[in-house]
C-alpha atoms as a PDB file:
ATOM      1  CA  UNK A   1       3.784 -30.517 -20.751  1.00  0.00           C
ATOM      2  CA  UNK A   2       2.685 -28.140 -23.355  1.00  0.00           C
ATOM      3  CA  UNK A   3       1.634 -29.899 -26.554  1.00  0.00           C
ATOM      4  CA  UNK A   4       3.433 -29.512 -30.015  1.00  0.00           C
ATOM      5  CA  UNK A   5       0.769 -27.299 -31.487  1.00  0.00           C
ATOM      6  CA  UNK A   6       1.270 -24.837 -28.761  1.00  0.00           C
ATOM      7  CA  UNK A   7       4.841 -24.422 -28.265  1.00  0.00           C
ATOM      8  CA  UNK A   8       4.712 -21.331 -31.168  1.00  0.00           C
ATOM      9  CA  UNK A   9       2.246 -19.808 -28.658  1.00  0.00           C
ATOM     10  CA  UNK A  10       4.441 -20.478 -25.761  1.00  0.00           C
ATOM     11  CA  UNK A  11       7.634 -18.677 -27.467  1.00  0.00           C
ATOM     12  CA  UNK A  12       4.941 -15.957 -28.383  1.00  0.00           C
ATOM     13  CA  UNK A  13       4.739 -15.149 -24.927  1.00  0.00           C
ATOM     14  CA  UNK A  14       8.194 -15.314 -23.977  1.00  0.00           C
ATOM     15  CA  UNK A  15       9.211 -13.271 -26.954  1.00  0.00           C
ATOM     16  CA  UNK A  16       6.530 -10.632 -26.684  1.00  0.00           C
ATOM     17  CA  UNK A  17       6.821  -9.584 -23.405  1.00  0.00           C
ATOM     18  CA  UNK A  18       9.605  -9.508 -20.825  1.00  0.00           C
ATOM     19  CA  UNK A  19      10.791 -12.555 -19.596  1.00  0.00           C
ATOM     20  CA  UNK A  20      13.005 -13.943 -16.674  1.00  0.00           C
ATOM     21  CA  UNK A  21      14.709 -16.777 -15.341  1.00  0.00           C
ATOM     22  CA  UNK A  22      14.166 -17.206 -12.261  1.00  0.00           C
ATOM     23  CA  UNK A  23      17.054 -20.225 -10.525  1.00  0.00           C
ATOM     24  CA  UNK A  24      15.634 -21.331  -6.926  1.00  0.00           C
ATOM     25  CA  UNK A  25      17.911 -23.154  -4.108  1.00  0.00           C
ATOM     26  CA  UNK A  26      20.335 -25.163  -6.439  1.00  0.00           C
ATOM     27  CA  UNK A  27      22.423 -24.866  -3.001  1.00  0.00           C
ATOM     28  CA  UNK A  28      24.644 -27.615  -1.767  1.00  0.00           C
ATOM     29  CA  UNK A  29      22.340 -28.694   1.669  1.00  0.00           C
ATOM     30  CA  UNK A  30      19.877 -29.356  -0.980  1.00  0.00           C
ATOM     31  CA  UNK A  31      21.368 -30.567  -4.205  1.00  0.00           C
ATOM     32  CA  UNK A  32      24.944 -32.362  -3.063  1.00  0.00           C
ATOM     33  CA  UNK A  33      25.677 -35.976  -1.766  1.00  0.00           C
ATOM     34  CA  UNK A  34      27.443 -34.107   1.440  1.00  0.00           C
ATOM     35  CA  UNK A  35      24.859 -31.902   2.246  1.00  0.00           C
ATOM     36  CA  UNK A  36      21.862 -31.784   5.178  1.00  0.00           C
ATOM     37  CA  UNK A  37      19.432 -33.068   2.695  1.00  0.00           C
ATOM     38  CA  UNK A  38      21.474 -36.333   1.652  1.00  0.00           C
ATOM     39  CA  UNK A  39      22.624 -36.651   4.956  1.00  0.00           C
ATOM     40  CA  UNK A  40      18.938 -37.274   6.210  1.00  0.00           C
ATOM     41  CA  UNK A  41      17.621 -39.683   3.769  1.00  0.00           C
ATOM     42  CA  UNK A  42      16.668 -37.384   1.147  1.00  0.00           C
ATOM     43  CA  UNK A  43      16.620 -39.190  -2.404  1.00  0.00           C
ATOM     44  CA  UNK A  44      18.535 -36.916  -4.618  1.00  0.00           C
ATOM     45  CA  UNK A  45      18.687 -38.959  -7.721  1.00  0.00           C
ATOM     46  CA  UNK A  46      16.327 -36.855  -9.394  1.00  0.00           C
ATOM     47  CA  UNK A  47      18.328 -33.513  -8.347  1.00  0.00           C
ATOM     48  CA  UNK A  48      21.659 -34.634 -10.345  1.00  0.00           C
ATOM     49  CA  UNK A  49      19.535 -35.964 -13.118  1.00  0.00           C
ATOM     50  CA  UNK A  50      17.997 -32.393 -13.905  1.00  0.00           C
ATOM     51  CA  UNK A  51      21.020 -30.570 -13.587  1.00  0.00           C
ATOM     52  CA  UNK A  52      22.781 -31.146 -17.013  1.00  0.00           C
ATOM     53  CA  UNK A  53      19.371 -30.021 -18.540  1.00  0.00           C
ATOM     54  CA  UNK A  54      19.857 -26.663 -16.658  1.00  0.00           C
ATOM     55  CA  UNK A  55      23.005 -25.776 -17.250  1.00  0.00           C
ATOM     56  CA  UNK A  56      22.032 -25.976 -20.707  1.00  0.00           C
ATOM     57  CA  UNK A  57      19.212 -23.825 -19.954  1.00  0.00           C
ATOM     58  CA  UNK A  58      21.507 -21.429 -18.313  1.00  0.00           C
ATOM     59  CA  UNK A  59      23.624 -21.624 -21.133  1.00  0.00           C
ATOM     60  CA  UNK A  60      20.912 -20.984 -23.589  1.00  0.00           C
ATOM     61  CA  UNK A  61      19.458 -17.658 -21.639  1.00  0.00           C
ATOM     62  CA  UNK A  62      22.851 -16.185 -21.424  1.00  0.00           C
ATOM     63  CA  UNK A  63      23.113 -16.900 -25.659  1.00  0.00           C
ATOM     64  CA  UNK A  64      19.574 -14.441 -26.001  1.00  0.00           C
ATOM     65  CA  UNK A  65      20.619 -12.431 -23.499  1.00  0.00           C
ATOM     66  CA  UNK A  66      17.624 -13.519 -21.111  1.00  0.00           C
ATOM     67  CA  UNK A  67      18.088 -12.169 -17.814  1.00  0.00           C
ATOM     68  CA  UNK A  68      18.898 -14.653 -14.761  1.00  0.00           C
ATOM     69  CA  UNK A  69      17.907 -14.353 -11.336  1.00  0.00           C
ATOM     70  CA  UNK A  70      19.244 -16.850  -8.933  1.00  0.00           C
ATOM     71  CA  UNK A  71      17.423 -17.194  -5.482  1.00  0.00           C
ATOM     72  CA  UNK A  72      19.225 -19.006  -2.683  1.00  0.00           C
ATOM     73  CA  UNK A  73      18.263 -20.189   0.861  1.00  0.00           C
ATOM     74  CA  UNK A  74      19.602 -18.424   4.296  1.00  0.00           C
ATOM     75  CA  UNK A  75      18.576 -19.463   7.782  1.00  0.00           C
ATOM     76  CA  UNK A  76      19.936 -18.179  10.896  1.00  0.00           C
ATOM     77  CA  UNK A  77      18.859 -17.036  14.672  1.00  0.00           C
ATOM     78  CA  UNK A  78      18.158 -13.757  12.901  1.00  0.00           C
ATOM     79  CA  UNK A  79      15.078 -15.061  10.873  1.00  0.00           C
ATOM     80  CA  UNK A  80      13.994 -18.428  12.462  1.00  0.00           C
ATOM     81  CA  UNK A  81      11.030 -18.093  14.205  1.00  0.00           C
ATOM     82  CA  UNK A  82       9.455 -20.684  16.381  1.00  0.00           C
ATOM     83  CA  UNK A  83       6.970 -21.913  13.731  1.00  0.00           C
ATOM     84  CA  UNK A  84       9.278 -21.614  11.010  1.00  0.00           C
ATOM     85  CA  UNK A  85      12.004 -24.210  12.955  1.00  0.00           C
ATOM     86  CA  UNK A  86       8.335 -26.837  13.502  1.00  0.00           C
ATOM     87  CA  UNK A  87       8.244 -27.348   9.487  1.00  0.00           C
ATOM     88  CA  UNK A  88       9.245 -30.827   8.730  1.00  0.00           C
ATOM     89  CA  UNK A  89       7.951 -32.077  11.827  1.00  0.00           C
ATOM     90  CA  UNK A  90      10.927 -30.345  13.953  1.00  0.00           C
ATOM     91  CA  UNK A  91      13.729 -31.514  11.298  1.00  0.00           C
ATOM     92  CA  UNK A  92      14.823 -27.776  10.796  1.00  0.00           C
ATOM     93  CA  UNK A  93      15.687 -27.822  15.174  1.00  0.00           C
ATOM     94  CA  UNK A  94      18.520 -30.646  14.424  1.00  0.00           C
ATOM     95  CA  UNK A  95      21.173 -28.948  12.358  1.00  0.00           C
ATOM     96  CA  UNK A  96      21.808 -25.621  10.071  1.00  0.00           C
ATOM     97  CA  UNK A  97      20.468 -25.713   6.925  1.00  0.00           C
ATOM     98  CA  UNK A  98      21.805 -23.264   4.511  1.00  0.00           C
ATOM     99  CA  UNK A  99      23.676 -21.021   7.206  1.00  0.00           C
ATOM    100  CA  UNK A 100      24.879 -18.118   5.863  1.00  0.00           C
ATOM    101  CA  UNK A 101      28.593 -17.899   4.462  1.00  0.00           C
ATOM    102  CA  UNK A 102      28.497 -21.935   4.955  1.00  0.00           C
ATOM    103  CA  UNK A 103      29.804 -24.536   2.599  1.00  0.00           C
ATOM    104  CA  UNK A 104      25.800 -25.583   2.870  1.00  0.00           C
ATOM    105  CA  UNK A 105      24.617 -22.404   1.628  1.00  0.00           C
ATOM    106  CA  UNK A 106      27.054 -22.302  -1.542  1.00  0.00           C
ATOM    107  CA  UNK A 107      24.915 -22.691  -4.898  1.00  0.00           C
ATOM    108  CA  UNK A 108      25.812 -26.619  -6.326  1.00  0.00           C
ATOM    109  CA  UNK A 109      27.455 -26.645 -10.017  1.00  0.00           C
ATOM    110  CA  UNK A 110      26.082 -23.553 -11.155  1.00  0.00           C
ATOM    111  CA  UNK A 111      27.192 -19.549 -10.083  1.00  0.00           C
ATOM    112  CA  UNK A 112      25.850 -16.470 -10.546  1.00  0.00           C
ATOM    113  CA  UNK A 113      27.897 -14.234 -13.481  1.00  0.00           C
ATOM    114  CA  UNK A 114      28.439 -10.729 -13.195  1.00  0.00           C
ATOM    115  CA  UNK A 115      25.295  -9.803 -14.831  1.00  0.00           C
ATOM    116  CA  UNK A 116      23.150 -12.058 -12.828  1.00  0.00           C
ATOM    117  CA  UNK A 117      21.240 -10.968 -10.025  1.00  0.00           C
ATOM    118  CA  UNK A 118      21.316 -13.144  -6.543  1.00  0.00           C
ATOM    119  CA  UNK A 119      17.872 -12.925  -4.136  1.00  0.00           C
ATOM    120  CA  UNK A 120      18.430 -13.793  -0.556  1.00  0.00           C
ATOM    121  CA  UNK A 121      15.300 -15.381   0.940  1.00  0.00           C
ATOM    122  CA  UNK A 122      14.541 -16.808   4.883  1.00  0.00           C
ATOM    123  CA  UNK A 123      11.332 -18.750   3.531  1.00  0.00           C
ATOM    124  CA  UNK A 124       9.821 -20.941   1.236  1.00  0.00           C
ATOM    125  CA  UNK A 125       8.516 -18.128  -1.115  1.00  0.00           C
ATOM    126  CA  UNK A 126      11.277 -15.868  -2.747  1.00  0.00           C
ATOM    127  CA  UNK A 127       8.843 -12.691  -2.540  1.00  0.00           C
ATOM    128  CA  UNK A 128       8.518 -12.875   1.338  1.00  0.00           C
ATOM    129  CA  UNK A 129      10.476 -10.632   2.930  1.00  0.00           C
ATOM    130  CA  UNK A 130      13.169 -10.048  -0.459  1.00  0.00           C
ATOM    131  CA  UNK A 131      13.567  -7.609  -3.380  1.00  0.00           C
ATOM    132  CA  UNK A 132      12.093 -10.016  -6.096  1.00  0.00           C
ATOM    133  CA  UNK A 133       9.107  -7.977  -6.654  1.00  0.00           C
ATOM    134  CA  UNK A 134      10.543  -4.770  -6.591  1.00  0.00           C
ATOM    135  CA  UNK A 135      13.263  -5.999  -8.753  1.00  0.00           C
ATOM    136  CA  UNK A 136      10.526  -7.887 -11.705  1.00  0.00           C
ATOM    137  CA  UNK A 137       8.644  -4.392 -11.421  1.00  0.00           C
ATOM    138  CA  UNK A 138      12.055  -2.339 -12.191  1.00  0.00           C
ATOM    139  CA  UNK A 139      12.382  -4.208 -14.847  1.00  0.00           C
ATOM    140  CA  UNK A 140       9.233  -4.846 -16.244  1.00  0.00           C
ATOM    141  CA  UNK A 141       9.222  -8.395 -16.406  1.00  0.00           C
ATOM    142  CA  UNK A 142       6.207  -9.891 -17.557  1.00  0.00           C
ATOM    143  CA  UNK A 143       6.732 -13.983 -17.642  1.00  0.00           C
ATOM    144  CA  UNK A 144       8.214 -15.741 -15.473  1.00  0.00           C
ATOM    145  CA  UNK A 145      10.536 -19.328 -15.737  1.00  0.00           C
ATOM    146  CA  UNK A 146      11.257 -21.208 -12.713  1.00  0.00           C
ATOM    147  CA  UNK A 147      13.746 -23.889 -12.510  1.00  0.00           C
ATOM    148  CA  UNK A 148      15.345 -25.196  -9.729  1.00  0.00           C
ATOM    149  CA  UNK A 149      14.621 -27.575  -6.344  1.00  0.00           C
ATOM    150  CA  UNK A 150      12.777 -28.527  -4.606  1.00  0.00           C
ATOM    151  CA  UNK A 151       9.793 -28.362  -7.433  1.00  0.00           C
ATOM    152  CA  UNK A 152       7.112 -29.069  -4.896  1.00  0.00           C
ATOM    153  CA  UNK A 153       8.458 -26.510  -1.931  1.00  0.00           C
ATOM    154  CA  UNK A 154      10.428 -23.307  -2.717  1.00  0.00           C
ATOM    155  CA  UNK A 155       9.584 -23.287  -6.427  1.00  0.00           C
ATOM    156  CA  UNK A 156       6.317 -24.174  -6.635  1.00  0.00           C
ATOM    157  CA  UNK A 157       5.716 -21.215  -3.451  1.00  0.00           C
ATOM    158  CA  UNK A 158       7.574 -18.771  -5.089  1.00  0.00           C
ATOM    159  CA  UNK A 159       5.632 -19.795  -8.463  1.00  0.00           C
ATOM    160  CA  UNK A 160       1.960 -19.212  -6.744  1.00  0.00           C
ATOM    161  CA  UNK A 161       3.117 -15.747  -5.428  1.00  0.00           C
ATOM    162  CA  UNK A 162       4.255 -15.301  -8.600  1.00  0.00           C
ATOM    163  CA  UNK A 163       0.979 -15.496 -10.434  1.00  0.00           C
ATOM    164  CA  UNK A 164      -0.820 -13.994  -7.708  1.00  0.00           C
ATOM    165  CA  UNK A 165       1.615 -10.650  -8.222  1.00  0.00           C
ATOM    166  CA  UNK A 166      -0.035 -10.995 -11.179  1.00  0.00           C
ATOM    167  CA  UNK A 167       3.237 -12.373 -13.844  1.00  0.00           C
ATOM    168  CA  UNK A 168       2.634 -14.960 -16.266  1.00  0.00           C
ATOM    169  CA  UNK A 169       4.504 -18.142 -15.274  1.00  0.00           C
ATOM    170  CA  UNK A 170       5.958 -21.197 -16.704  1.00  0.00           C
ATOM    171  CA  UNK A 171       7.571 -24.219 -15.603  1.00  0.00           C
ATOM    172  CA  UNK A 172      10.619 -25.464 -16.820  1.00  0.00           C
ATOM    173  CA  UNK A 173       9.796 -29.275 -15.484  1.00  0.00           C
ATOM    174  CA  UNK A 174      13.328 -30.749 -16.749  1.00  0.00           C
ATOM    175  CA  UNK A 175      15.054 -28.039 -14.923  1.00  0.00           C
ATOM    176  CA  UNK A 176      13.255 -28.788 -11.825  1.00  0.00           C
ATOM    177  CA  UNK A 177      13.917 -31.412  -9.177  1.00  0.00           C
ATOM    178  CA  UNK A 178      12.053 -32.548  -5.975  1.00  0.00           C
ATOM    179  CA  UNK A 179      12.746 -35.809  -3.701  1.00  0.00           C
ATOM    180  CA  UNK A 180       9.981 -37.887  -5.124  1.00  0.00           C
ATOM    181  CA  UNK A 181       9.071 -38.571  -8.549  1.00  0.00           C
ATOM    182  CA  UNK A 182       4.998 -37.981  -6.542  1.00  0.00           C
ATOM    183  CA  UNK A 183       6.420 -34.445  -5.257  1.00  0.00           C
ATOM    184  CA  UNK A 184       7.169 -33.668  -8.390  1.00  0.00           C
ATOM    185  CA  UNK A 185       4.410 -34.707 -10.730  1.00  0.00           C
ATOM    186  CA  UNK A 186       2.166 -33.162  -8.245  1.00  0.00           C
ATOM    187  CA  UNK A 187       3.514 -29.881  -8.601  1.00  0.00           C
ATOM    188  CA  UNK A 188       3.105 -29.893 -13.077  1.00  0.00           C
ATOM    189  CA  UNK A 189      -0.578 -31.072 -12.633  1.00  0.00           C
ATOM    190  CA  UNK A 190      -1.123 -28.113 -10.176  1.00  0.00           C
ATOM    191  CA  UNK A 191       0.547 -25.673 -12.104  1.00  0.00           C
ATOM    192  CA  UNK A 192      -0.821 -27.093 -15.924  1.00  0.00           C
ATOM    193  CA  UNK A 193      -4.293 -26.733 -13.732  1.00  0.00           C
ATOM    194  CA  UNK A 194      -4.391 -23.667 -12.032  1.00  0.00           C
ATOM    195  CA  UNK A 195      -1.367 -21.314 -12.352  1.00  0.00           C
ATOM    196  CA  UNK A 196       0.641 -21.377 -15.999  1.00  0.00           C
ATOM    197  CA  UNK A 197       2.504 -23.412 -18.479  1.00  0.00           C
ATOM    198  CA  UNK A 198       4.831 -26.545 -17.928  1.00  0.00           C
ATOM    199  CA  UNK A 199       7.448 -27.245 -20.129  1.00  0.00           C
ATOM    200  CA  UNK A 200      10.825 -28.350 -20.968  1.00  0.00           C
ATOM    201  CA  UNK A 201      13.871 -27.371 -22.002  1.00  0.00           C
ATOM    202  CA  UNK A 202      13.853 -29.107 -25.366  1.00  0.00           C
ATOM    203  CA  UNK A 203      10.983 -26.890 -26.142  1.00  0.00           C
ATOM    204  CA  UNK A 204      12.944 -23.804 -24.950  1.00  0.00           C
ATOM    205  CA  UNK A 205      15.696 -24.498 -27.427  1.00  0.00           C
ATOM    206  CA  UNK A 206      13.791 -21.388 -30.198  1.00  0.00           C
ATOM    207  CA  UNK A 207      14.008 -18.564 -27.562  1.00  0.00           C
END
């Protein structure tokens, strides 16, 4: 979490150089009571209790006229590959996950407006095999936020490539979500370590 004596240089940064939302996999497989994720045991508790905090976020970016980016999940026949359907110890070989133009696929209590833009991604990372970097580089985006789930998988990926394409990143925490309270702690002490800035969305509230 960044400390109260730092939060003026953490809306320095924002401020001074282009910044970004970046939403990842708030999709219903992953975030509702219905979908794959609850349906095999996941614990998503932690999922519904970060979501008020980023629709507020989401909220708050539109008021300043921050732009969004919203990243969802795909997986078909096109893009599995035999490696990709062993992650999870097989669990992806059972059902669909995220199938394209399925109710599992459909972002969960939060939609891309007009002026958003939506990233379309077949792996953990939103730069593999996507737009996102040509899109940040149009655009000249310097910093990144990431919010979304799971905090440990897909956002914490993308986040790494992130900083290793060389943008600045930060961590929304509250606006994150992963299956464990473990998963999820492990994730801010990796990236208040080695990659960027955690914070919250309380400290977001001057952008």
């Amino acid at each position: 979490m960044v400390e109260k004596n730092s939060e003026k240089a953490l809306m320095d940064q924002i401020k001074s150089s282009k910044s970004v939302l970046v939403v990842i996999d708030v999709q219903n497989d992953f975030c509702d009571g219905k979908g794959f994720f609850s349906k095999e045991g996941r614990d998503l508790s932690r999922v519904h209790q970060m979501m008020p905090n980023l629709v507020s976020l989401l909220r708050k970016c539109r008021q300043v006229k921050m732009p969004i980016i919203f990243v969802r999940t795909f997986h078909s026949d096109w893009t599995n590959s035999p490696a990709w359907l062993m992650r999870g110890g097989g669990m992806a070989k059972k059902a669909p996950v995220c199938g394209p133009n399925s109710w599992g696929a459909e972002f969960y209590e939060v939609q891309p407006e007009s002026e958003d833009y939506v990233v379309t991604k077949h792996r953990y990372s939103a730069f593999v095999g996507t737009d996102l970097d040509l899109i940040l580089r149009s655009k000249g985006f310097k910093t990144i936020l990431f919010a979304g789930v799971a905090t440990n998988v897909c956002v914490e990926t993308t986040l790494r490539d992130a900083f290793n394409h060389n943008y600045n990143v930060i961590l929304v925490e509250d606006c994150c979500a992963a299956y464990s309270a473990e998963e999820h702690a492990g994730t801010l002490a990796n990236v208040s370590k080695h990659f960027g800035i955690v914070t919250d969305s309380k400290a977001l509230q001057e952008i």
